[in-house]
C-alpha atoms as a PDB file:
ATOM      1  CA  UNK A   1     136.628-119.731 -16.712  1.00  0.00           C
ATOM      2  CA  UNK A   2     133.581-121.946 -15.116  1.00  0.00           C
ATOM      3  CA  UNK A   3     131.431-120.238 -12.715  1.00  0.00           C
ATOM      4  CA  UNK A   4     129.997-121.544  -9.710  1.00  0.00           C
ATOM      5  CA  UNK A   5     126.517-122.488 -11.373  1.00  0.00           C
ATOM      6  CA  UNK A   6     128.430-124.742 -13.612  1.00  0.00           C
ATOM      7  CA  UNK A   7     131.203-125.765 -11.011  1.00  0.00           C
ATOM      8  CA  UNK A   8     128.357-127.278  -9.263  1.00  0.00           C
ATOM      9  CA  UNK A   9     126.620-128.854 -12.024  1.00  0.00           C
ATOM     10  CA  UNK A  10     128.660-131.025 -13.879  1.00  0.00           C
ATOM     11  CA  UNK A  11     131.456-131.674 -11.714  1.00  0.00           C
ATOM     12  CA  UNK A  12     133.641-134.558 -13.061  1.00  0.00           C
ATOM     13  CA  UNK A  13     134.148-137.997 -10.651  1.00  0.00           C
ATOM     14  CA  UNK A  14     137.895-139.023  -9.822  1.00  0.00           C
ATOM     15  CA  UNK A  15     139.748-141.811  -8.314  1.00  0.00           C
ATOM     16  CA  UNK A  16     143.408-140.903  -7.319  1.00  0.00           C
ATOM     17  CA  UNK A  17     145.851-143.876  -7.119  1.00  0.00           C
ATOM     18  CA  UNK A  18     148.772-143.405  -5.108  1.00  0.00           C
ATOM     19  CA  UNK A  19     152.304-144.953  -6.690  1.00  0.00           C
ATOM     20  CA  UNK A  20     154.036-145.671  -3.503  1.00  0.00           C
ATOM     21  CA  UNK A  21     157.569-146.365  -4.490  1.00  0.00           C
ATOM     22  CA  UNK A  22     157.603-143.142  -6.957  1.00  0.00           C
ATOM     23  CA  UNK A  23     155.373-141.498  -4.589  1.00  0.00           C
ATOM     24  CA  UNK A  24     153.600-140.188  -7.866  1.00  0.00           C
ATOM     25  CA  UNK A  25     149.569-139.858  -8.273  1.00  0.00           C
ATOM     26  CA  UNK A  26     147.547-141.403 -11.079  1.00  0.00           C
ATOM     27  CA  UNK A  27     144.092-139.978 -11.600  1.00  0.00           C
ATOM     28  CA  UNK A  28     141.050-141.349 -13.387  1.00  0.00           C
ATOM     29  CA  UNK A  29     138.575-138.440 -14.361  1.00  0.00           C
ATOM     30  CA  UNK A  30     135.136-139.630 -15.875  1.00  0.00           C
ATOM     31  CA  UNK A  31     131.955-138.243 -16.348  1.00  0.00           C
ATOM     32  CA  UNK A  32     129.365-139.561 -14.397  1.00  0.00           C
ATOM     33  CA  UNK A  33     126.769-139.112 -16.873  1.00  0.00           C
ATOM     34  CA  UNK A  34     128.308-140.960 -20.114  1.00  0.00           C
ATOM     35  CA  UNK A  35     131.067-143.435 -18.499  1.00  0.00           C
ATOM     36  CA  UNK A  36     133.699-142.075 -20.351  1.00  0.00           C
ATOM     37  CA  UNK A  37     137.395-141.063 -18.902  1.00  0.00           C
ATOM     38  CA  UNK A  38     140.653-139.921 -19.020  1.00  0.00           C
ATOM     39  CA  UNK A  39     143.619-141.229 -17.398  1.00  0.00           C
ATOM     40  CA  UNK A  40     146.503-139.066 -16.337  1.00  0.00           C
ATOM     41  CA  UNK A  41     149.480-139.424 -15.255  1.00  0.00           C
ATOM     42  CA  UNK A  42     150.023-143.059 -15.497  1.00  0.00           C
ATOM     43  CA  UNK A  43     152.824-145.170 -14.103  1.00  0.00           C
ATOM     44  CA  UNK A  44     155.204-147.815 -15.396  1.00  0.00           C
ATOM     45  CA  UNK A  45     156.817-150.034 -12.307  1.00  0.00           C
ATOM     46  CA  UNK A  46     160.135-149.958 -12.848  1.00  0.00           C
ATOM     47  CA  UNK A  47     162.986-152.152 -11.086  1.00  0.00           C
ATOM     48  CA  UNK A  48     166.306-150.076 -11.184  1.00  0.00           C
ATOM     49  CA  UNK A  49     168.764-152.496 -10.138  1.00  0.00           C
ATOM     50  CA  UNK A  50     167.795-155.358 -12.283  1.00  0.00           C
ATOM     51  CA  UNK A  51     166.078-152.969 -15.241  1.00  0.00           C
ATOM     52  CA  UNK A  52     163.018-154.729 -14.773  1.00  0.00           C
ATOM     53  CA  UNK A  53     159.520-153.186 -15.673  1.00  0.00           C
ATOM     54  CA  UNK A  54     156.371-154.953 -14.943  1.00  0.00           C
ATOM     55  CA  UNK A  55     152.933-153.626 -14.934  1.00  0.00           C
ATOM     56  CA  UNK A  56     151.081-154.504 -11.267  1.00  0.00           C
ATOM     57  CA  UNK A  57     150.202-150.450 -10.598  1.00  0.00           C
ATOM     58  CA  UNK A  58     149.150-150.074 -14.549  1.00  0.00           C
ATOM     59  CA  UNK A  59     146.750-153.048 -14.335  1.00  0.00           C
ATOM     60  CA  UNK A  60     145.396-152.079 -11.225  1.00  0.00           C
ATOM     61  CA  UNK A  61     144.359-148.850 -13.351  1.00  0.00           C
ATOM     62  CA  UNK A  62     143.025-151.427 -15.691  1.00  0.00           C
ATOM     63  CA  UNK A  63     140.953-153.222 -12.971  1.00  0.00           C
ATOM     64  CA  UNK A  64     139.562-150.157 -11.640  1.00  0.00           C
ATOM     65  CA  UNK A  65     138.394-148.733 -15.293  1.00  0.00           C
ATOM     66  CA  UNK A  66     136.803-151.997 -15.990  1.00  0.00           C
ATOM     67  CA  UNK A  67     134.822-152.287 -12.318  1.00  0.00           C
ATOM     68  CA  UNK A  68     133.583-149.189 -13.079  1.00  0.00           C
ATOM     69  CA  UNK A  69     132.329-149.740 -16.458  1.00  0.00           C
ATOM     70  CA  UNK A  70     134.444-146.765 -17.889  1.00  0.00           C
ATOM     71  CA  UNK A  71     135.389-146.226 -21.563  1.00  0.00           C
ATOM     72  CA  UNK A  72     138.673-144.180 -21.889  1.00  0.00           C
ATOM     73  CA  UNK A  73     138.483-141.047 -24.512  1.00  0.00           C
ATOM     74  CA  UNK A  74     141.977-139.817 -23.767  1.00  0.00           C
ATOM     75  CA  UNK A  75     145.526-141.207 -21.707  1.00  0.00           C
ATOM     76  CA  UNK A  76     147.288-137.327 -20.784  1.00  0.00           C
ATOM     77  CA  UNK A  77     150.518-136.524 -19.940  1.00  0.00           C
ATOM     78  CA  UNK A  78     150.973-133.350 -17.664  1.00  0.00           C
ATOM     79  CA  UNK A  79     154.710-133.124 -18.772  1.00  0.00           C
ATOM     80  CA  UNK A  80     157.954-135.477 -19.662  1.00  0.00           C
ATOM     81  CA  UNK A  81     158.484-137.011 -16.543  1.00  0.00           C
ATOM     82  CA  UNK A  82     161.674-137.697 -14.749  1.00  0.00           C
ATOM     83  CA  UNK A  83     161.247-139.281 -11.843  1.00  0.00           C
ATOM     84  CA  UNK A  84     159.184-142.849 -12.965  1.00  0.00           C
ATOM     85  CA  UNK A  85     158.320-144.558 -16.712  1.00  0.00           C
ATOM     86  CA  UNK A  86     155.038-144.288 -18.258  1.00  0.00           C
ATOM     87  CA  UNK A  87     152.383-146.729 -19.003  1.00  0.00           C
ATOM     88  CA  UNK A  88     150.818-144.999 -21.306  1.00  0.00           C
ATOM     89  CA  UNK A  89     151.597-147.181 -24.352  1.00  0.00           C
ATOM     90  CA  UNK A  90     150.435-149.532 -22.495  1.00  0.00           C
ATOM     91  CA  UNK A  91     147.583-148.714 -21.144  1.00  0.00           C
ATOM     92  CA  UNK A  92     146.275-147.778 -24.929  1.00  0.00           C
ATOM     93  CA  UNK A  93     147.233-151.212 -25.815  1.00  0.00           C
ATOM     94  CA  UNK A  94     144.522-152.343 -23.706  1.00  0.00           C
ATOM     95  CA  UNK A  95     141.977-149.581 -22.915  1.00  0.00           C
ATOM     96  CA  UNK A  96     142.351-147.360 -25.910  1.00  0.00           C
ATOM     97  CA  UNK A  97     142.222-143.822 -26.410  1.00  0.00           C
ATOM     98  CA  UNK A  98     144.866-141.442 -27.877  1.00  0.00           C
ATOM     99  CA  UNK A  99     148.067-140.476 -25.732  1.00  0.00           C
ATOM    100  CA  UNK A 100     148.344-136.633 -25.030  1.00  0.00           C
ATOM    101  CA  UNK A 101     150.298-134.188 -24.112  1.00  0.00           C
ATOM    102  CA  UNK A 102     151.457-130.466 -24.586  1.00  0.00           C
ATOM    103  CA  UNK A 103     152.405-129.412 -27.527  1.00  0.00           C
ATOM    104  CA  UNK A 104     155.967-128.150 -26.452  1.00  0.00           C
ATOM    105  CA  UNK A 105     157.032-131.629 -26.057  1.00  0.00           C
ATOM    106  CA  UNK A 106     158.879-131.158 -29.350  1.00  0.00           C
ATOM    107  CA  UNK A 107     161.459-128.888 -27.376  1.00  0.00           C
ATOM    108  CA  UNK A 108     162.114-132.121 -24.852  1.00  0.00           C
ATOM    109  CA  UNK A 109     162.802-134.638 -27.512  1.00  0.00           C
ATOM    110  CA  UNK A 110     165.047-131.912 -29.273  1.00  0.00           C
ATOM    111  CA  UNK A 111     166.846-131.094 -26.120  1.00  0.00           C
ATOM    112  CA  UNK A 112     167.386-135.008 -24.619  1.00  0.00           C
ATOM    113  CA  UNK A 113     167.981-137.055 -27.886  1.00  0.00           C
ATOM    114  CA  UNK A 114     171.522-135.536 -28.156  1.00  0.00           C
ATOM    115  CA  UNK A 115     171.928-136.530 -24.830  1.00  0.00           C
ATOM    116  CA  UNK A 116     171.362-140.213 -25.959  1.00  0.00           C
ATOM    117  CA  UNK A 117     172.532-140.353 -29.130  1.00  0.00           C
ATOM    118  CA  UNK A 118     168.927-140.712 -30.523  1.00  0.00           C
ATOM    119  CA  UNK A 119     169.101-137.638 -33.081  1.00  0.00           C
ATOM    120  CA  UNK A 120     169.288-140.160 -36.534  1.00  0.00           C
ATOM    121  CA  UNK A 121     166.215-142.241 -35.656  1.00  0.00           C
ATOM    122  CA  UNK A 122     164.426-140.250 -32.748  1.00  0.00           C
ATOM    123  CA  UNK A 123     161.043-138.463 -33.452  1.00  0.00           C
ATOM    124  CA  UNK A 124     161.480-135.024 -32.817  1.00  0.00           C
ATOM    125  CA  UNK A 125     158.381-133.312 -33.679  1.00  0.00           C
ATOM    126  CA  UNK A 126     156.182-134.994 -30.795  1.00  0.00           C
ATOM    127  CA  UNK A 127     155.253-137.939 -32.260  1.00  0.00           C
ATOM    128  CA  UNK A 128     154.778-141.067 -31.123  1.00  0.00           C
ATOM    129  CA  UNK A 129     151.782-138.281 -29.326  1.00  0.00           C
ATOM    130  CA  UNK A 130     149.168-139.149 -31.119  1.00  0.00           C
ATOM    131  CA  UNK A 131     147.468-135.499 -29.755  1.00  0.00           C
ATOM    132  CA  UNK A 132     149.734-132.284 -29.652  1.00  0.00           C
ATOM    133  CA  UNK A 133     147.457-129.742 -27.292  1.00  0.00           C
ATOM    134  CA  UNK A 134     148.279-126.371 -27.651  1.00  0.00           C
ATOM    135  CA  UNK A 135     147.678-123.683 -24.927  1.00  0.00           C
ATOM    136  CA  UNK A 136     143.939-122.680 -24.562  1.00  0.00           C
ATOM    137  CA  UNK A 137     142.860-125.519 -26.466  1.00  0.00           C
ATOM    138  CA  UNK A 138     139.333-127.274 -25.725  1.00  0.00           C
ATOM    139  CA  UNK A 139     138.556-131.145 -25.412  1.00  0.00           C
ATOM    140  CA  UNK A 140     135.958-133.529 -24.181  1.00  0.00           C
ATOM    141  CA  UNK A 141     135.813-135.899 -21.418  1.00  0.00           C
ATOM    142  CA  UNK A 142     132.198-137.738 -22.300  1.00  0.00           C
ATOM    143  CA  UNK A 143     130.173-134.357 -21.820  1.00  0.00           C
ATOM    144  CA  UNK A 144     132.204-132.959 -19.968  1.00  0.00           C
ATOM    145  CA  UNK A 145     133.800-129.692 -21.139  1.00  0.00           C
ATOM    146  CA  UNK A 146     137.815-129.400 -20.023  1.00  0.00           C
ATOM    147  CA  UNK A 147     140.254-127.546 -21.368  1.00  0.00           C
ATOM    148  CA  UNK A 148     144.377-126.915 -21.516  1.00  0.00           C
ATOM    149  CA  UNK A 149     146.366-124.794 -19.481  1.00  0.00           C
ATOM    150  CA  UNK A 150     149.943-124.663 -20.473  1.00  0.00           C
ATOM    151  CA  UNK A 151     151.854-124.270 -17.314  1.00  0.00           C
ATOM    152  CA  UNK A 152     155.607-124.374 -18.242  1.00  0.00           C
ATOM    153  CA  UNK A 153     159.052-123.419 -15.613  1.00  0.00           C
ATOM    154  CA  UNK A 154     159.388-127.270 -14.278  1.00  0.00           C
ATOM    155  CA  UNK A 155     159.743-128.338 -17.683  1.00  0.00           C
ATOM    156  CA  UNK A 156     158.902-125.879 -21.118  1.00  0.00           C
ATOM    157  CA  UNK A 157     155.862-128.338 -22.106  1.00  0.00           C
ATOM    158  CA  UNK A 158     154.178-128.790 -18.459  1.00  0.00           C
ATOM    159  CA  UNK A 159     150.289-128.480 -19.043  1.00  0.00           C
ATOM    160  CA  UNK A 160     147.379-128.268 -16.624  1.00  0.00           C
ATOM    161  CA  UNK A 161     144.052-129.950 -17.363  1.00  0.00           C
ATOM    162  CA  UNK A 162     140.648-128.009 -16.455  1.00  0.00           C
ATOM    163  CA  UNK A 163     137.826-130.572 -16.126  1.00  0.00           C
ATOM    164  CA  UNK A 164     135.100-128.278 -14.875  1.00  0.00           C
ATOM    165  CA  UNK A 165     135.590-127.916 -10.781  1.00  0.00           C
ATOM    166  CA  UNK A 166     139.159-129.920 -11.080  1.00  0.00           C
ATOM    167  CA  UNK A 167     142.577-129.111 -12.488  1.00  0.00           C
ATOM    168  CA  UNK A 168     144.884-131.941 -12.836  1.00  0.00           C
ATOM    169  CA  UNK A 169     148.649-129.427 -12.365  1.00  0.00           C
ATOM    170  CA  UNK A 170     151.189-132.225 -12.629  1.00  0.00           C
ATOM    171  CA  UNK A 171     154.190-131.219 -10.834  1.00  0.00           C
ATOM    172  CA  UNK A 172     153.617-127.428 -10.901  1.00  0.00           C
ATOM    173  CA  UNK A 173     151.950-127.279  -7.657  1.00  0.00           C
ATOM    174  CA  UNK A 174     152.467-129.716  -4.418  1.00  0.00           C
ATOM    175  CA  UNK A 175     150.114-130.242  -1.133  1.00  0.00           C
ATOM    176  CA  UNK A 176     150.991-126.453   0.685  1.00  0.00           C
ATOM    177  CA  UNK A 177     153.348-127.375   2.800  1.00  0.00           C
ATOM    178  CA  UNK A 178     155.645-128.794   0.381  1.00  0.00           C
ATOM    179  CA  UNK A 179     155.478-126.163  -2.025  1.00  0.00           C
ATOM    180  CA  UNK A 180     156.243-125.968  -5.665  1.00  0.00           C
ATOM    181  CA  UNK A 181     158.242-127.881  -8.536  1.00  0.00           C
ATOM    182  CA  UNK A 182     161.897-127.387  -8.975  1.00  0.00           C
ATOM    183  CA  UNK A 183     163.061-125.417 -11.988  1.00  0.00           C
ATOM    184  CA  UNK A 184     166.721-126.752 -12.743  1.00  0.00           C
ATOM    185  CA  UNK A 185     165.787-129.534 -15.217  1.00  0.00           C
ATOM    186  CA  UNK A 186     166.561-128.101 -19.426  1.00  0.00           C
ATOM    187  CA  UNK A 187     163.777-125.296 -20.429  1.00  0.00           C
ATOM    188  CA  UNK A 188     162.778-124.923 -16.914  1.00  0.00           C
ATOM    189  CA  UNK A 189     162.612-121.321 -15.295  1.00  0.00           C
ATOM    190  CA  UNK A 190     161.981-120.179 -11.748  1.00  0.00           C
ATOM    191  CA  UNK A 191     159.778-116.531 -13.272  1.00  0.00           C
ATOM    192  CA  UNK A 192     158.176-118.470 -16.097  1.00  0.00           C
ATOM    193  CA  UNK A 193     157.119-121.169 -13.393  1.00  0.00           C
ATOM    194  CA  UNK A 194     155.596-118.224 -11.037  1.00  0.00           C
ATOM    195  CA  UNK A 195     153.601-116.783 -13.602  1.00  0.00           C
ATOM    196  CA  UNK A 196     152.180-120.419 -14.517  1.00  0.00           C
ATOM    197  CA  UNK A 197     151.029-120.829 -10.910  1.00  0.00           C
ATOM    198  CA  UNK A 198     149.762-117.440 -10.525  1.00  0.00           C
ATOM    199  CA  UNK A 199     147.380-118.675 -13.895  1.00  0.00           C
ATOM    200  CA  UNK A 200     146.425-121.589 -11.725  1.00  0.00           C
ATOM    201  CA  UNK A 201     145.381-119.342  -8.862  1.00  0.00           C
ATOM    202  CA  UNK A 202     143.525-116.962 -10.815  1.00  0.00           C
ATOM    203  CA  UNK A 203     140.789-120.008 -11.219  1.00  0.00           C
ATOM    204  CA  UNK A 204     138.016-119.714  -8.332  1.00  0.00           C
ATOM    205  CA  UNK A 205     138.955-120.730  -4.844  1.00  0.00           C
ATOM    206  CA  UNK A 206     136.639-123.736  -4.433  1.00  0.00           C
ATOM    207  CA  UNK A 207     138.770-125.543  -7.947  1.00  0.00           C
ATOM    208  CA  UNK A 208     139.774-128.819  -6.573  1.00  0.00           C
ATOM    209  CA  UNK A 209     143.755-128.811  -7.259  1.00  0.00           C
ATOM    210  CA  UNK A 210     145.007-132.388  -8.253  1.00  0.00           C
ATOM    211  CA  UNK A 211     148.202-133.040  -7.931  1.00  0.00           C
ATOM    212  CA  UNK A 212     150.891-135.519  -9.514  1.00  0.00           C
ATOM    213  CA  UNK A 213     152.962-135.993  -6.323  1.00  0.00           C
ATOM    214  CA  UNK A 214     153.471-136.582  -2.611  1.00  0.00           C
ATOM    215  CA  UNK A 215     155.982-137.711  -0.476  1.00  0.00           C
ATOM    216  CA  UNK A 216     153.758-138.523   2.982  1.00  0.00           C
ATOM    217  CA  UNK A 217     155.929-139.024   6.652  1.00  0.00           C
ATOM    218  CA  UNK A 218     155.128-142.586   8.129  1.00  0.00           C
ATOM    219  CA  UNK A 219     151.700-142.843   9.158  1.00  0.00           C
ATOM    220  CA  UNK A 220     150.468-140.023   7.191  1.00  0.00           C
ATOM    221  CA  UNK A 221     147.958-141.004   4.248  1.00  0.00           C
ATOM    222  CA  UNK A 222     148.875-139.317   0.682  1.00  0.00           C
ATOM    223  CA  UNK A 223     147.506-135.917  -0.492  1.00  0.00           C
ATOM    224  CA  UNK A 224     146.126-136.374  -3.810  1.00  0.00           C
ATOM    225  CA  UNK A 225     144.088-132.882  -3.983  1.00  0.00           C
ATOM    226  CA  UNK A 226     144.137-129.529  -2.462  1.00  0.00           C
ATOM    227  CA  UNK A 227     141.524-126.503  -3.585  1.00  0.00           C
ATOM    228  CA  UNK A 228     143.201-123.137  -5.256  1.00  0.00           C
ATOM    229  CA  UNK A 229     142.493-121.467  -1.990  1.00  0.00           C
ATOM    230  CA  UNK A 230     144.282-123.613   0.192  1.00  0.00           C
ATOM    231  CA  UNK A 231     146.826-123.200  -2.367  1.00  0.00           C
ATOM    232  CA  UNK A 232     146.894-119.333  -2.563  1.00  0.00           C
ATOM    233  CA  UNK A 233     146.671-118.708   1.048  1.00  0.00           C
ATOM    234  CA  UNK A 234     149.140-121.212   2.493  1.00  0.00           C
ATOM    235  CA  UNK A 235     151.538-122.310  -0.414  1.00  0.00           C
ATOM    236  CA  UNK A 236     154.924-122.361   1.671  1.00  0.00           C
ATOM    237  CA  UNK A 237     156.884-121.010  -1.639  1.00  0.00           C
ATOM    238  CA  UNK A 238     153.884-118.903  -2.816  1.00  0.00           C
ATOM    239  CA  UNK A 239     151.684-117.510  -0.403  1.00  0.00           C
ATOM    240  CA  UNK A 240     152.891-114.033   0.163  1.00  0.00           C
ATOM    241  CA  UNK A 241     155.628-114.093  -1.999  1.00  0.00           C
ATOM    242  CA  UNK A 242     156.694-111.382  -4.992  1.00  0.00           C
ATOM    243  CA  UNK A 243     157.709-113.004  -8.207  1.00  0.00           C
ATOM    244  CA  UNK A 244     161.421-112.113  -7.252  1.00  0.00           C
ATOM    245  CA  UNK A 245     161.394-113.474  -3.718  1.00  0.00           C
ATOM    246  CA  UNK A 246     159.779-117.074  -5.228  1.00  0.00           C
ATOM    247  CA  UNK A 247     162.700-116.982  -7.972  1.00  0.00           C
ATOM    248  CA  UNK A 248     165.274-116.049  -5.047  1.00  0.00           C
ATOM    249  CA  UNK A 249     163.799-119.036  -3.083  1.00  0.00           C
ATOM    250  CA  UNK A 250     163.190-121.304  -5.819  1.00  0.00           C
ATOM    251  CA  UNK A 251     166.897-120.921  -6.964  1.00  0.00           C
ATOM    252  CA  UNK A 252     168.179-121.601  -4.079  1.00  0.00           C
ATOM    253  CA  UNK A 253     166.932-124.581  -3.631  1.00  0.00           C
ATOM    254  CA  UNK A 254     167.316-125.777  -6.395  1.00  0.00           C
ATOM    255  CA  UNK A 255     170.854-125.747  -5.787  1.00  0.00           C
ATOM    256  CA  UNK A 256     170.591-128.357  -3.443  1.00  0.00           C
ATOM    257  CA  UNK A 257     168.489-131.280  -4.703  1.00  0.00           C
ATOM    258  CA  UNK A 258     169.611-134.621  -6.170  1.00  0.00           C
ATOM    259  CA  UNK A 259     169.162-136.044  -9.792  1.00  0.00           C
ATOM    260  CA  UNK A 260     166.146-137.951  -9.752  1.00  0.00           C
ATOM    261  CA  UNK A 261     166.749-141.752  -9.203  1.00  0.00           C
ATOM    262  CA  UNK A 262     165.088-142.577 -12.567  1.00  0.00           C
ATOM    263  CA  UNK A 263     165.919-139.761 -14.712  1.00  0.00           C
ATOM    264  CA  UNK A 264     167.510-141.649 -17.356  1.00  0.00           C
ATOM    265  CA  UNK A 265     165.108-144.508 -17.975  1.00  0.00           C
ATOM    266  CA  UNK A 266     162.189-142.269 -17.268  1.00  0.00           C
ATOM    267  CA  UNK A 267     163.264-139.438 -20.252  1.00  0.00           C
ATOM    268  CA  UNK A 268     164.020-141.744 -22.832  1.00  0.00           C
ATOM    269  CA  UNK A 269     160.481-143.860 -22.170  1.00  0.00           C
ATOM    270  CA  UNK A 270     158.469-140.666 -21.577  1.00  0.00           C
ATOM    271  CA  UNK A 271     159.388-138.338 -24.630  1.00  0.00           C
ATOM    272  CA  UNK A 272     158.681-141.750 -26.796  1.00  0.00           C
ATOM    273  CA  UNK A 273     154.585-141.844 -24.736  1.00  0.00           C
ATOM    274  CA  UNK A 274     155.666-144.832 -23.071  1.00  0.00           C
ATOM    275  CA  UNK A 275     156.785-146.744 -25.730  1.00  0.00           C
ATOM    276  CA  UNK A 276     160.177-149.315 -24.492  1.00  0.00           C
ATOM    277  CA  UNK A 277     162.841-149.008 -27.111  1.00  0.00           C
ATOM    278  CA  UNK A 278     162.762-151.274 -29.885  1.00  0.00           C
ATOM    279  CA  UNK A 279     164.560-154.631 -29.027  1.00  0.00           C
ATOM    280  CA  UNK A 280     168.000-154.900 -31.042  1.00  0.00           C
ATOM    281  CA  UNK A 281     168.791-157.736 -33.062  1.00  0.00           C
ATOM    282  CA  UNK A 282     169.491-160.301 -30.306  1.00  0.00           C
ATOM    283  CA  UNK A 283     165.708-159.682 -28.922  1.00  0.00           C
ATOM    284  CA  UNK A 284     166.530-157.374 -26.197  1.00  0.00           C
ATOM    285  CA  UNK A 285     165.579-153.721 -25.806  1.00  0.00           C
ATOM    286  CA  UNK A 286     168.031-151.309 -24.261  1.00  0.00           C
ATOM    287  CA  UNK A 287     168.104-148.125 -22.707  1.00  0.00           C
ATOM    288  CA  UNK A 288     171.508-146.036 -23.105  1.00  0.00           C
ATOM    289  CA  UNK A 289     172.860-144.746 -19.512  1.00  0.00           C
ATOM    290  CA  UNK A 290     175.557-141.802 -20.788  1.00  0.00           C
ATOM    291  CA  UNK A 291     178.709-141.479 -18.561  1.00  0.00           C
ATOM    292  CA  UNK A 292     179.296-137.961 -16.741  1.00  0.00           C
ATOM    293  CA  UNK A 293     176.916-136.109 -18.425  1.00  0.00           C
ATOM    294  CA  UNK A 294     174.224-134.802 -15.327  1.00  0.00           C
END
């Protein structure tokens, strides 16, 4: 765990672009000292009604990464998103850098391929990840030491990246008064979720907490970062709470939200790291939408 000698020393620059109709948070972390970065998080626009992706929010990832003279080491994934498409295949098209994620996404691909008939010619031992990081595991942003928290219960392969002073949580954690990721999706668990934030809060108080999501009221500007103490004393669905009482609370409302919007594009893009589906013979690629199955 970093101390506060080193927290102050070598603390890791990072611009936060808000995703406004997924209401998801892309982050670029780079070391000031080398110009290198990572991107996490990245996001796909995706058209729903007339299955139409382009890639405006991607390149202006792009544009910012090239303004600022930044090479990119690494493209992470916190987890198998559900609620928007990645770019990251795309964004290593253009930028480089190896896709990432944790190293339990092998359990996703094995649980949703069924789902869309992908078993026969689906890879289901993580690949197309070109970097499987396990729990614990170290890795470099320029000079910048960071390292991998797994943090499963939203989904069983949910990591959290360390970078020093920052920890990029994905959809573990939200801004405090929003509270924590549902648990309801396959592999996910209310307990095993508690115990993954509890990890998170065990990191010193003054750990800049960014986040993956927010969902602002009108006139509000996004939250892109808390700090672990804002976190642990004011979490509305932690602070104060016994690992029961959060699975009591987290279970029941659970009970209550929606499918996300983009579930079914977003799983089959994600657990393939962004890659669109291979166009069929007449030239066109398809994603499969199965009937009365969620």
């Amino acid at each position: 765990m970093p101390n506060r000698k080193t927290l102050k020393a070598q603390q890791p620059d990072v611009r936060s672009l808000f995703h406004a109709p997924t209401s998801t948070i892309t982050h670029i972390v780079s070391d000031p000292a080398t110009k290198r970065a990572a991107i996490i998080d990245p996001v796909l626009d995706f058209d729903q009604a007339s299955a139409r992706t382009r890639t405006t929010f991607a390149d202006q990832i792009i544009g910012h990464i090239v303004a600022d003279q930044l090479k990119v080491d690494w493209i992470l994934e916190t987890h198998i998103h559900a609620d928007h498409l990645s770019s990251a295949h795309y964004l290593k098209e253009r930028l480089g850098g190896p896709i990432a994620v944790g190293t339990n996404i092998s359990q996703v691909q094995r649980t949703f391929a069924p789902l869309f008939n992908l078993s026969s010619h689906c890879n289901l031992d993580g690949k197309p990840f070109d970097h499987l990081f396990a729990d614990g595991e170290k890795f470099k942003i320029g000079n910048l030491e960071s390292s991998v928290l797994a943090t499963p219960g939203h989904t069983p392969a949910c990591v959290s990246y360390l970078c020093n002073d920052a920890v990029f949580v994905g959809d573990t954690l939200f801004r405090p008064d929003y509270g924590t990721a549902r648990c309801d999706f396959p592999g996910g668990d209310a307990g095993t979720l508690y115990d993954s934030i509890e990890k998170l809060l065990s990191l010193p108080n003054e750990t800049r907490v960014f986040l993956c999501h927010d969902y602002p009221s009108p006139g509000r500007a996004p939250c892109c970062a808390t700090t672990v103490g804002e976190e642990k004393l004011t979490n509305a669905h932690i602070a104060g709470l016994s690992r029961q009482d959060f699975i009591k609370l987290r279970g029941e409302r659970d009970q209550n939200l929606s499918v996300p919007q983009l579930i079914l594009p977003s799983i089959q893009v994600n657990m393939n790291a962004g890659e669109i589906p291979v166009p069929e013979g007449n030239g066109i690629s398809y994603l499969k939408i199965p009937l009365n199955q969620l």
